[in-house]
C-alpha atoms as a PDB file:
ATOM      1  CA  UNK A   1      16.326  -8.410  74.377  1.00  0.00           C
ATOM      2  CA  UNK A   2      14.716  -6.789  71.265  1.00  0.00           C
ATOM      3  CA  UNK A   3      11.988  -3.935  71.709  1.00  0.00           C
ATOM      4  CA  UNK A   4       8.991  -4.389  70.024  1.00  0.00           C
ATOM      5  CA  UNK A   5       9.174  -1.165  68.092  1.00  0.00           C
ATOM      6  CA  UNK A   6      12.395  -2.192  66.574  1.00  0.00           C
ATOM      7  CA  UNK A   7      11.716  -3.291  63.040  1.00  0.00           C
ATOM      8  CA  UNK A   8      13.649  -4.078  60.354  1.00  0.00           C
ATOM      9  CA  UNK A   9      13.776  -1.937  57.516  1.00  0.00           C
ATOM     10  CA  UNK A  10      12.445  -2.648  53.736  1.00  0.00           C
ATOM     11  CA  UNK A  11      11.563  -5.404  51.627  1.00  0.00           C
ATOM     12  CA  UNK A  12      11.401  -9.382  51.978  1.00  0.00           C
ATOM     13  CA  UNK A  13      12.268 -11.008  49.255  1.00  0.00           C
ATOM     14  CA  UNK A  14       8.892 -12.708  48.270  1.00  0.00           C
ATOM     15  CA  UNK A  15       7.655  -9.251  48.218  1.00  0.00           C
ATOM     16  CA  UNK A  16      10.321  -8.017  45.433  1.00  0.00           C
ATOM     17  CA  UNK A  17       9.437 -11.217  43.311  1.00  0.00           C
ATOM     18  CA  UNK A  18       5.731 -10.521  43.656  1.00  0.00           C
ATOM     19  CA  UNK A  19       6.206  -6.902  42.210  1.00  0.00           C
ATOM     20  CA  UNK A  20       8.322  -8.927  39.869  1.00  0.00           C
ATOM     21  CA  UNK A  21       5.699 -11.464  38.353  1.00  0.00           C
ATOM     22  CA  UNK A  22       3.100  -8.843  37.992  1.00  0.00           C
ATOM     23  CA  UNK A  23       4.893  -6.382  35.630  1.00  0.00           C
ATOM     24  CA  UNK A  24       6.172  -8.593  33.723  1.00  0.00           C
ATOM     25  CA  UNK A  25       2.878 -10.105  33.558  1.00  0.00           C
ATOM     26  CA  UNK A  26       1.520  -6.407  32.842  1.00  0.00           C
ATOM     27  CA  UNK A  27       4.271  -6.007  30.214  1.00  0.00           C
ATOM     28  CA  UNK A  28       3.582  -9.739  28.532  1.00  0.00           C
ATOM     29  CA  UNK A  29      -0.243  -7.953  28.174  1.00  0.00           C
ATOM     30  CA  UNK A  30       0.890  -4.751  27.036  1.00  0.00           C
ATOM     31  CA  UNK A  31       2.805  -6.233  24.295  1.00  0.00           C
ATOM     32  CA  UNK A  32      -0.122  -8.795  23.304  1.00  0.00           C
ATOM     33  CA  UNK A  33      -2.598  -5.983  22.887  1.00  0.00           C
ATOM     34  CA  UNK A  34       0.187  -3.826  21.195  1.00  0.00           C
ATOM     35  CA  UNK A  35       0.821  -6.110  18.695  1.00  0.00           C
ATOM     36  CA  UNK A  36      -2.712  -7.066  18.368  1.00  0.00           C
ATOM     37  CA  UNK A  37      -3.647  -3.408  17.761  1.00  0.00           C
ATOM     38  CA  UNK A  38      -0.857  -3.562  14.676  1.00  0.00           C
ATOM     39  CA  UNK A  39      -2.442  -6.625  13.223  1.00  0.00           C
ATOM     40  CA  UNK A  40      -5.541  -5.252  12.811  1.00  0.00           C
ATOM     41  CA  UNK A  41      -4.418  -2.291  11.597  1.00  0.00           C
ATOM     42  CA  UNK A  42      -2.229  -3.874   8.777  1.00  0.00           C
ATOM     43  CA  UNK A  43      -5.190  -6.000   7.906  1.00  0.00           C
ATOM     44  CA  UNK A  44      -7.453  -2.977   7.792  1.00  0.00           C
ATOM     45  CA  UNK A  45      -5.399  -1.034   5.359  1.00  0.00           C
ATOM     46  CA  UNK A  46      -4.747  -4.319   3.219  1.00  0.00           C
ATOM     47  CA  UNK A  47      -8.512  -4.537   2.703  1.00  0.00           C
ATOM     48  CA  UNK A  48      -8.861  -0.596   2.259  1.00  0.00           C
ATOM     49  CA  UNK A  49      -6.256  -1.327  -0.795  1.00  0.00           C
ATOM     50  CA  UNK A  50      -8.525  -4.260  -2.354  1.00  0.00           C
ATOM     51  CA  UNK A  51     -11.539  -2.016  -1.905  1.00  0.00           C
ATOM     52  CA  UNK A  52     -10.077   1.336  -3.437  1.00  0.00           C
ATOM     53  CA  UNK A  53      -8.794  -1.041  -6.460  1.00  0.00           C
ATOM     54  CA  UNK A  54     -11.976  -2.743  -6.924  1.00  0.00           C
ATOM     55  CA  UNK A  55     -13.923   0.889  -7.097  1.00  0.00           C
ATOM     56  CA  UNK A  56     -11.088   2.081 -10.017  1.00  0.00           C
ATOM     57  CA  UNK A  57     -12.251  -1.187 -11.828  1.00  0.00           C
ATOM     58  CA  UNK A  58     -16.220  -0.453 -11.267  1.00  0.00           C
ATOM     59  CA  UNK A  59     -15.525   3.164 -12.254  1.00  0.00           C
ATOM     60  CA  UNK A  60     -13.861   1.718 -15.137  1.00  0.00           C
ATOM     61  CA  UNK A  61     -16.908   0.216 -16.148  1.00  0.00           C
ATOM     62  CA  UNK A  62     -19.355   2.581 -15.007  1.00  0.00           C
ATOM     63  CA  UNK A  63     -17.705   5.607 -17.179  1.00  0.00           C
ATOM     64  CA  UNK A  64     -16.965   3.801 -19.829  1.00  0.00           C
ATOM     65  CA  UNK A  65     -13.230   4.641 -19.862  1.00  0.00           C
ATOM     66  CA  UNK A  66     -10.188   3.312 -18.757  1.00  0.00           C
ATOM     67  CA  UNK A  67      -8.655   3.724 -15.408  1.00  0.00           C
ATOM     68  CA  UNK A  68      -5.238   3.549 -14.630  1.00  0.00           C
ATOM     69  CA  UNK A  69      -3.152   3.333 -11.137  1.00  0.00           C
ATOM     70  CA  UNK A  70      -0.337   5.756 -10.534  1.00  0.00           C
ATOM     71  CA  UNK A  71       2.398   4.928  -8.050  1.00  0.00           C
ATOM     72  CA  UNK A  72       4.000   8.083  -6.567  1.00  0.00           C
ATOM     73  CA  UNK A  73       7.137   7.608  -5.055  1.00  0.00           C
ATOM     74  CA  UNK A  74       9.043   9.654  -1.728  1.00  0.00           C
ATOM     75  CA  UNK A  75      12.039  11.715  -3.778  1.00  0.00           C
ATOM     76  CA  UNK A  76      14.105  10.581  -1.043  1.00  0.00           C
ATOM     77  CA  UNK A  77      13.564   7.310   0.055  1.00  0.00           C
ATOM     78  CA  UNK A  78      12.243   6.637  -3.590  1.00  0.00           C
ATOM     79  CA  UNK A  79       9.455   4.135  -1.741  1.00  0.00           C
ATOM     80  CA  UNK A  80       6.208   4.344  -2.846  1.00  0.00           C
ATOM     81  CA  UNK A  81       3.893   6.456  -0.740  1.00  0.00           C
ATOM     82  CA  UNK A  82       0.756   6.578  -2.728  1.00  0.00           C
ATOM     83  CA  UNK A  83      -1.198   5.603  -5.137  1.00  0.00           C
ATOM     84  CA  UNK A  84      -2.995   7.902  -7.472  1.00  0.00           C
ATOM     85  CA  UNK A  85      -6.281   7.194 -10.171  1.00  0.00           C
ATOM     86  CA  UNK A  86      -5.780   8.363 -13.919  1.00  0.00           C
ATOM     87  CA  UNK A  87      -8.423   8.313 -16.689  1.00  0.00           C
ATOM     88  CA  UNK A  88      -7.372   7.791 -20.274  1.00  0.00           C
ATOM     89  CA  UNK A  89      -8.606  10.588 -21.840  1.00  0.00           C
ATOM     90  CA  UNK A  90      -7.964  11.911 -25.677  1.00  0.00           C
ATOM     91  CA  UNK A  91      -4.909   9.313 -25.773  1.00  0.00           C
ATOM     92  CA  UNK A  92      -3.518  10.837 -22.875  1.00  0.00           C
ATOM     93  CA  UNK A  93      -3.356   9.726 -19.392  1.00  0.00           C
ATOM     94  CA  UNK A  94      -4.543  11.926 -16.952  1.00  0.00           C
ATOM     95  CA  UNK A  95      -4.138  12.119 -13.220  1.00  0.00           C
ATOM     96  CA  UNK A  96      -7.785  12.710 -11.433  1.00  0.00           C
ATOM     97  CA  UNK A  97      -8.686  13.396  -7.928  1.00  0.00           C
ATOM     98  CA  UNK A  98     -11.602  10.675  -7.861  1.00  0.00           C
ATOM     99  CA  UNK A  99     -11.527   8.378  -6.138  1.00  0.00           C
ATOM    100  CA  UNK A 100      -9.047  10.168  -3.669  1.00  0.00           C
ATOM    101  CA  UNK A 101      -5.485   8.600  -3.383  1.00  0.00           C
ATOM    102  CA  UNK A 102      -4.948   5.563  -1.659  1.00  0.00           C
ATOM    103  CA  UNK A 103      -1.659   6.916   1.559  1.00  0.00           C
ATOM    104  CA  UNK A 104       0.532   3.806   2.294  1.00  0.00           C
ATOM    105  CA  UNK A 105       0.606   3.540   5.971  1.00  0.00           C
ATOM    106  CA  UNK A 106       4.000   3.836   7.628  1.00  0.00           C
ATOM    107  CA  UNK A 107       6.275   0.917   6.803  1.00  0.00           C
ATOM    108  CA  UNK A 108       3.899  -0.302   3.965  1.00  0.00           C
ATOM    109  CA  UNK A 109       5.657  -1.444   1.091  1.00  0.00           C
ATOM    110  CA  UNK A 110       4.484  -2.077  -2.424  1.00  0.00           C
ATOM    111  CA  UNK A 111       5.770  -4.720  -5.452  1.00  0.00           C
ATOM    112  CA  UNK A 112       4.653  -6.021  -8.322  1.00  0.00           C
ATOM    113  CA  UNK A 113       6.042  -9.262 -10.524  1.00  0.00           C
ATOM    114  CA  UNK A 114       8.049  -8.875 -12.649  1.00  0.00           C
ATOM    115  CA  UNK A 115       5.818  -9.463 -15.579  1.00  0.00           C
ATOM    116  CA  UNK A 116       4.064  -6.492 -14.954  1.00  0.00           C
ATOM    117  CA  UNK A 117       6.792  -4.488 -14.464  1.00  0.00           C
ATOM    118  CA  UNK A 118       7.171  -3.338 -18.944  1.00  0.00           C
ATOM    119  CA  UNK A 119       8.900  -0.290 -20.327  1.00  0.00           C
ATOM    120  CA  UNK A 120       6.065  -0.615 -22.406  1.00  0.00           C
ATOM    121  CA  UNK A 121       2.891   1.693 -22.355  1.00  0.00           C
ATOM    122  CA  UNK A 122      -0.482   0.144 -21.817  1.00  0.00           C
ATOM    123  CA  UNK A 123      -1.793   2.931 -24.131  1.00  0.00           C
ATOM    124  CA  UNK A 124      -0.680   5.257 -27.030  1.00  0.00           C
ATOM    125  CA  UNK A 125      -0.173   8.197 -25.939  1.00  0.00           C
ATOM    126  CA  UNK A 126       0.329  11.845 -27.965  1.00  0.00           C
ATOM    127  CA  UNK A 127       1.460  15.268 -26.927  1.00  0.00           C
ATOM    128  CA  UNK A 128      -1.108  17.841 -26.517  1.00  0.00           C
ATOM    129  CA  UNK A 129      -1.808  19.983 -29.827  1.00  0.00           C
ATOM    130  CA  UNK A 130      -0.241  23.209 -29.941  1.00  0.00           C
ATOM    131  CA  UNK A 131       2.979  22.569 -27.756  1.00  0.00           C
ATOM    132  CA  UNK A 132       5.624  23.217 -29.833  1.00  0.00           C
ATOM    133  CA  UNK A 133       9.250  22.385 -28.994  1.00  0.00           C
ATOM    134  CA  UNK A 134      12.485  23.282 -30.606  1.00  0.00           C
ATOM    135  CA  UNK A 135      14.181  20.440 -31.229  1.00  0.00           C
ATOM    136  CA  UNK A 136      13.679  16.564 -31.064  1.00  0.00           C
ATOM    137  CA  UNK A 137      15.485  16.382 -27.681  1.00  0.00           C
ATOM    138  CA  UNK A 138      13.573  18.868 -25.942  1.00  0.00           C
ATOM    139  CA  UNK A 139      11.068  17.225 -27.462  1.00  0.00           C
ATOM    140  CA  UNK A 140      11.229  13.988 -26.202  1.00  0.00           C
ATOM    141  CA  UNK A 141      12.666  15.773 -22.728  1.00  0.00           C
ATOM    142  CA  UNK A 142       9.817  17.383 -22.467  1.00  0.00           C
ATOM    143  CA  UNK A 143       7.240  14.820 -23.490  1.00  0.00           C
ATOM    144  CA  UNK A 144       8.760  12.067 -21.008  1.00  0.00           C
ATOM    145  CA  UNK A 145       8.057  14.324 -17.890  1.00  0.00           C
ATOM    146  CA  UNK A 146       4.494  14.691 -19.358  1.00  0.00           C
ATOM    147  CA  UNK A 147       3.312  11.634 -19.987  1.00  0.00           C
ATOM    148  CA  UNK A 148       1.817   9.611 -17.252  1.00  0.00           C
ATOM    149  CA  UNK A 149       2.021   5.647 -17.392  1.00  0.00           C
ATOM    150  CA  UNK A 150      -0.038   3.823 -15.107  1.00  0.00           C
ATOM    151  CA  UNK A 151       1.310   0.336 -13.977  1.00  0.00           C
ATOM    152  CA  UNK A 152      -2.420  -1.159 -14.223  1.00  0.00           C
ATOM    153  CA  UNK A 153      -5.059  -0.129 -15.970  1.00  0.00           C
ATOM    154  CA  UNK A 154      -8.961  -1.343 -15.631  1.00  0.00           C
ATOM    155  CA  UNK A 155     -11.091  -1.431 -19.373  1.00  0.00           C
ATOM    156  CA  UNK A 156     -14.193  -0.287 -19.571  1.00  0.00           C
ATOM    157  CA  UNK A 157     -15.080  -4.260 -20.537  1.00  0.00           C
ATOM    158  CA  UNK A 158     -13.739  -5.546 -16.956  1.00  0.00           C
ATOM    159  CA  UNK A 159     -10.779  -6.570 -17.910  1.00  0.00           C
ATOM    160  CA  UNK A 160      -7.642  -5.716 -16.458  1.00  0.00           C
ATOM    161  CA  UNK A 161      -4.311  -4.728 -18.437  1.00  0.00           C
ATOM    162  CA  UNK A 162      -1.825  -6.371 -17.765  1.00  0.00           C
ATOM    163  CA  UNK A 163      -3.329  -8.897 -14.992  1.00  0.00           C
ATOM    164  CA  UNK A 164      -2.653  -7.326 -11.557  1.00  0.00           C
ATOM    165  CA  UNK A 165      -0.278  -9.376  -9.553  1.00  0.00           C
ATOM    166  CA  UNK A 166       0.788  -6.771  -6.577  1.00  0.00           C
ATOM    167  CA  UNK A 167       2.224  -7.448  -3.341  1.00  0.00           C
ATOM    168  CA  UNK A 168       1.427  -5.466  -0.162  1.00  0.00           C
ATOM    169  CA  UNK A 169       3.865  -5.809   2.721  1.00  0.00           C
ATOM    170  CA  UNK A 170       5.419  -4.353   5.885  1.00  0.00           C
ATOM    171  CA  UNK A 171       8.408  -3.688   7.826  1.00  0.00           C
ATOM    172  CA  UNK A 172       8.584  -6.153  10.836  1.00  0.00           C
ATOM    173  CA  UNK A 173       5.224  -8.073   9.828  1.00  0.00           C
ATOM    174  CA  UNK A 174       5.063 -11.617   8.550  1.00  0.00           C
ATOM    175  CA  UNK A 175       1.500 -11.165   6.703  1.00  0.00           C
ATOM    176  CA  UNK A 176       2.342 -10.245   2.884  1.00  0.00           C
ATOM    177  CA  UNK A 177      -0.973  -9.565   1.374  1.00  0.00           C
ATOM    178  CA  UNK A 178      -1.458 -10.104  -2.677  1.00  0.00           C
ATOM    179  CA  UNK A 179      -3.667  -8.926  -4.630  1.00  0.00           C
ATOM    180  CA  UNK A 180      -5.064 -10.604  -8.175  1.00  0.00           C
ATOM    181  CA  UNK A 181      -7.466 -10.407 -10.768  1.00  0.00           C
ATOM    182  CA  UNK A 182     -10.235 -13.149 -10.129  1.00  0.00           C
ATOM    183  CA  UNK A 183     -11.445 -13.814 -13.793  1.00  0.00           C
ATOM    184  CA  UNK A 184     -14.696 -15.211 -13.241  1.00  0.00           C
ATOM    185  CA  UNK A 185     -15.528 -12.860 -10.707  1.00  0.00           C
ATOM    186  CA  UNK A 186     -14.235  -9.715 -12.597  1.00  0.00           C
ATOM    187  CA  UNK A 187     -12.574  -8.044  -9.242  1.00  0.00           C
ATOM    188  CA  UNK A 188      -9.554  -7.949  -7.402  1.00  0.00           C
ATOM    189  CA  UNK A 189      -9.132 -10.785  -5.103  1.00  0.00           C
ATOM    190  CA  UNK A 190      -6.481 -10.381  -2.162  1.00  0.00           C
ATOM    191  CA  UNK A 191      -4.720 -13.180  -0.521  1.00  0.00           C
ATOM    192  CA  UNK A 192      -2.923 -13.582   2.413  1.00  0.00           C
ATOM    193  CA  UNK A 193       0.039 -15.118   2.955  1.00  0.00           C
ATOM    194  CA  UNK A 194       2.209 -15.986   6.380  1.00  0.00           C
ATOM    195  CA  UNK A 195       6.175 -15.821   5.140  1.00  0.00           C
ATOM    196  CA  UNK A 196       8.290 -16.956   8.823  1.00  0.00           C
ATOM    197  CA  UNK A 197      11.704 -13.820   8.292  1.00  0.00           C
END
């Protein structure tokens, strides 16, 4: 006959699958509100873009001067980390610190079309008076690491030059965001789109 006291050691079975079904159903959450949390955060910085282009275009307009966009690029990775504001100023463009630069988040990625993507400069540009370099090489050596080209640049009249077609995007997200200039509304308009990888 068994004694009372004697139990059996451990777990039943039904208890292991209970502890079971509620991490994973703890887990299933976790991820939701992860992924959730990354959503809103790529949709946050796609509309911090729109709204740092639109203010080059209404400084543009306000100064009376145009406003370029300056991609700067990781020397390593040669991906685009940032984007800086120039002025055209004396036929030069030149880099300013207002408004600040607009930092890619991690895993951002930036295009454009390929119809804005010209060797060609959207503005003459000259080398500063009084530089004076040996020989036409040097010269042109010289005057290449100088010379800043924007890849967009907003007029003064609230027009864009040449029309913006860019495309924000991110590693492991299906949401490419574009961004356009909206003619009658004389702005940058951003677009979302849902591509299935």
């Amino acid at each position: 006959m068994l004694d009372k006291h004697d139990y059996q050691r451990g777990y039943t079975l039904i208890e292991i699958m209970v502890v079971i079904a509620v991490l994973a159903l703890i887990a299933t959450v976790a991820v939701g509100s992860i992924n959730q949390a990354m959503n809103r955060r790529y949709a946050s910085e796609a509309e911090q873009l729109s709204i740092w282009l639109n203010q080059m275009s209404d400084m543009a307009i306000i100064q009376g001067a145009a406003f370029g966009v300056l991609a700067e690029a990781d020397k390593k990775s040669e991906k685009i980390t940032q984007l800086n504001a120039a002025i055209y100023y004396r036929n030069k463009w030149v880099k300013v610190s207002f408004p600040d630069p607009y930092v890619l988040g991690k895993g951002a990625i930036v295009s454009w079309t390929e119809e804005t993507l010209e060797d060609e400069s959207l503005f003459f540009q000259q080398k500063t008076e009084g530089e004076d370099f040996s020989n036409e090489l040097e010269l042109k050596t010289k005057e290449e690491k100088k010379l800043l080209t924007p890849f967009i640049a907003f007029l003064p009249d609230g027009y864009v030059e040449p029309e913006v077609d860019m495309i924000l995007r991110y590693e492991n997200y299906e949401i490419t965001y574009s961004y356009s200039w909206d003619v009658d509304y004389f702005q940058i308009r951003m677009d979302m789109k849902n591509e299935l990888r």
